[in-house]
Protein backbone atom coordinates (compact mmCIF):
# COMPACT_ATOMS: atom_id res chain seq x y z
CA UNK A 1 325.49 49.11 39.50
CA UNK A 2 326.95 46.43 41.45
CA UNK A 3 330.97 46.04 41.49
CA UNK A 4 333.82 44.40 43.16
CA UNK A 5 337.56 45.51 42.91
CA UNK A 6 340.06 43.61 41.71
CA UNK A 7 343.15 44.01 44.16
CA UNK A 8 345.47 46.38 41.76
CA UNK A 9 342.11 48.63 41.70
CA UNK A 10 341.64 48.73 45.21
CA UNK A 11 345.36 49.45 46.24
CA UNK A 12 345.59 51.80 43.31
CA UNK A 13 342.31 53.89 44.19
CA UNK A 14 343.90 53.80 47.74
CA UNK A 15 347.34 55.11 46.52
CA UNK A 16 345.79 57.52 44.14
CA UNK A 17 347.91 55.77 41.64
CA UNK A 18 347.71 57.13 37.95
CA UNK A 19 347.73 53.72 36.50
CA UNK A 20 344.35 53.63 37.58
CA UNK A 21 341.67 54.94 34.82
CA UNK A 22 340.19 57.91 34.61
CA UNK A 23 336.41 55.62 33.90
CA UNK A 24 337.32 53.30 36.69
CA UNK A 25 338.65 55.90 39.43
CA UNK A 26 335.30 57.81 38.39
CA UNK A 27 332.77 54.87 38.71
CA UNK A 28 334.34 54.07 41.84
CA UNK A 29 333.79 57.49 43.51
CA UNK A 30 330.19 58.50 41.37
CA UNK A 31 329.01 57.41 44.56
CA UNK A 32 325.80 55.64 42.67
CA UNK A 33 327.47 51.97 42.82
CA UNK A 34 327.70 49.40 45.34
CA UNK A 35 331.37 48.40 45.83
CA UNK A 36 332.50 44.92 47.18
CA UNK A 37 336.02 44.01 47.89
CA UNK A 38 336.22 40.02 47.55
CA UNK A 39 337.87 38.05 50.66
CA UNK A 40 340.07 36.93 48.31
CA UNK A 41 341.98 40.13 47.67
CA UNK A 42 342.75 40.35 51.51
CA UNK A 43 343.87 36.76 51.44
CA UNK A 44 346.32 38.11 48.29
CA UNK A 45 347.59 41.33 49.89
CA UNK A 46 348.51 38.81 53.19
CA UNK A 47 350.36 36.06 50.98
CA UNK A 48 352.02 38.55 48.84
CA UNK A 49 352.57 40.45 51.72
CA UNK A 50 354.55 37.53 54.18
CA UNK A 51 356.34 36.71 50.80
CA UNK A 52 357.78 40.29 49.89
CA UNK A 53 356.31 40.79 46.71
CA UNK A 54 354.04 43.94 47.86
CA UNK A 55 354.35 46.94 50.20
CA UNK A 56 352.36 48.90 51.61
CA UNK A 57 352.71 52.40 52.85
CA UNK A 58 350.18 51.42 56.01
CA UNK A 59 349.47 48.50 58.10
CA UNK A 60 347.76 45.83 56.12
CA UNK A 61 344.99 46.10 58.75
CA UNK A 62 344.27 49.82 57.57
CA UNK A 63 343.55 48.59 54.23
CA UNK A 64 340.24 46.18 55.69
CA UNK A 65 339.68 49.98 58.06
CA UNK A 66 339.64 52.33 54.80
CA UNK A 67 337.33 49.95 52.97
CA UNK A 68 335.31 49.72 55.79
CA UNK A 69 335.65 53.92 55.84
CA UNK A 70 334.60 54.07 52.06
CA UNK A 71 331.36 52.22 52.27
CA UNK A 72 332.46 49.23 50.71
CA UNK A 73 331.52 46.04 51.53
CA UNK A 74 333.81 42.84 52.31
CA UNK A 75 332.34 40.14 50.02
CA UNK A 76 332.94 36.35 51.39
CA UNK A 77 333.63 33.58 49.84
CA UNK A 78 330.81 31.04 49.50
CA UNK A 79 330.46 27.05 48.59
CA UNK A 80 328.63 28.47 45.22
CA UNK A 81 331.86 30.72 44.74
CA UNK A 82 334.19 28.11 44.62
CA UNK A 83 332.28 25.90 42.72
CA UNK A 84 332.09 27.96 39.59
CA UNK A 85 336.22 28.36 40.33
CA UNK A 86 336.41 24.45 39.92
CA UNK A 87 334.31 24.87 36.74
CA UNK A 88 335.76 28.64 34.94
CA UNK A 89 338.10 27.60 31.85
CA UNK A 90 342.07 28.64 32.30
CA UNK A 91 341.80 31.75 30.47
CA UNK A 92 343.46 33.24 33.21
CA UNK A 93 345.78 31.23 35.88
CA UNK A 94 346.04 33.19 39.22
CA UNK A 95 343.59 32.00 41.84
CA UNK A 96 342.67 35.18 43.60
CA UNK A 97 341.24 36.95 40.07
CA UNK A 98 339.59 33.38 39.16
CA UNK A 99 337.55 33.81 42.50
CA UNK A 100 337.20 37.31 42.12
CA UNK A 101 335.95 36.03 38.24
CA UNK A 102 333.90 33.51 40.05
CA UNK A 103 331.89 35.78 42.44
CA UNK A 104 331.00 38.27 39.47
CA UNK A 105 329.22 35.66 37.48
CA UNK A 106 327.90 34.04 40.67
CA UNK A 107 326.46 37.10 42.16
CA UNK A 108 325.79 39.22 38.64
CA UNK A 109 328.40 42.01 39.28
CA UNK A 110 330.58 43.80 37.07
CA UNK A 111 334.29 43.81 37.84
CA UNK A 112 336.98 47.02 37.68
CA UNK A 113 339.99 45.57 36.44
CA UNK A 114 342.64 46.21 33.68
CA UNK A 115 342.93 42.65 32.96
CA UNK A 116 340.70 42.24 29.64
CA UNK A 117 341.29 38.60 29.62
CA UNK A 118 338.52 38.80 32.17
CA UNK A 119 336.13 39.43 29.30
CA UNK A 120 336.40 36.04 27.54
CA UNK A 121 334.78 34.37 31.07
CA UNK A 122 331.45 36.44 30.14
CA UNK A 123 331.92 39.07 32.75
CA UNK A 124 331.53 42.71 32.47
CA UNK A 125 334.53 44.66 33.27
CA UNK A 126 334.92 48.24 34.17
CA UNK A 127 338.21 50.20 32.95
């Protein structure tokens, strides 16, 4: 199966963090998956980041390292990406999870999130 993070999932699976689930923590590590992180949750943890509203315990360039160390895969952000943002109804508001949205219908894969609103863009989510 093909999958990209959302950016709570990544940090969480990082921190070991029990508000991850017990399906997504174990689809993530099953080993059988191929696991994108989206550009866009980098570009998130740097804003969020510069404006105080996340920490974390590491340098933010240890995050792109461990991901790196993991065997996932960066996934960037295409012309096709963002024009299926422009297009995606505004179930859902924040920009970063509409492109992460974007590039799972654009490039078929199935997102691990906690945010079921997800669902009602057609996606398949993982939690």
């Amino acid at each position: 199966m093909n999958l990209i993070l959302d950016t709570h999932t990544l940090l969480w699976f990082f921190r070991n963090d029990e508000q991850l689930s017990e399906v997504a923590r174990s689809t993530i590590e099953d080993g059988s998956s191929h696991i994108d992180i989206s550009m866009a949750s980098f570009w998130e943890m740097a804003i969020k980041l510069s404006i105080g509203k996340l920490r974390l315990e590491k340098p933010f360039v240890e995050v792109h390292q461990r991901v790196i160390e993991n065997g996932m895969d960066v996934r960037a952000i295409l012309f096709e990406h963002i024009r299926v943002v422009g297009s995606l109804p505004f179930y859902h508001r924040d920009p970063f999870d509409r492109m992460i949205i974007a590039q799972a219908l654009v490039d078929d894969l199935a997102i691990v999130s906690n945010e079921s609103v997800f669902e009602k863009y057609g996606v398949k989510r993982i939690w």
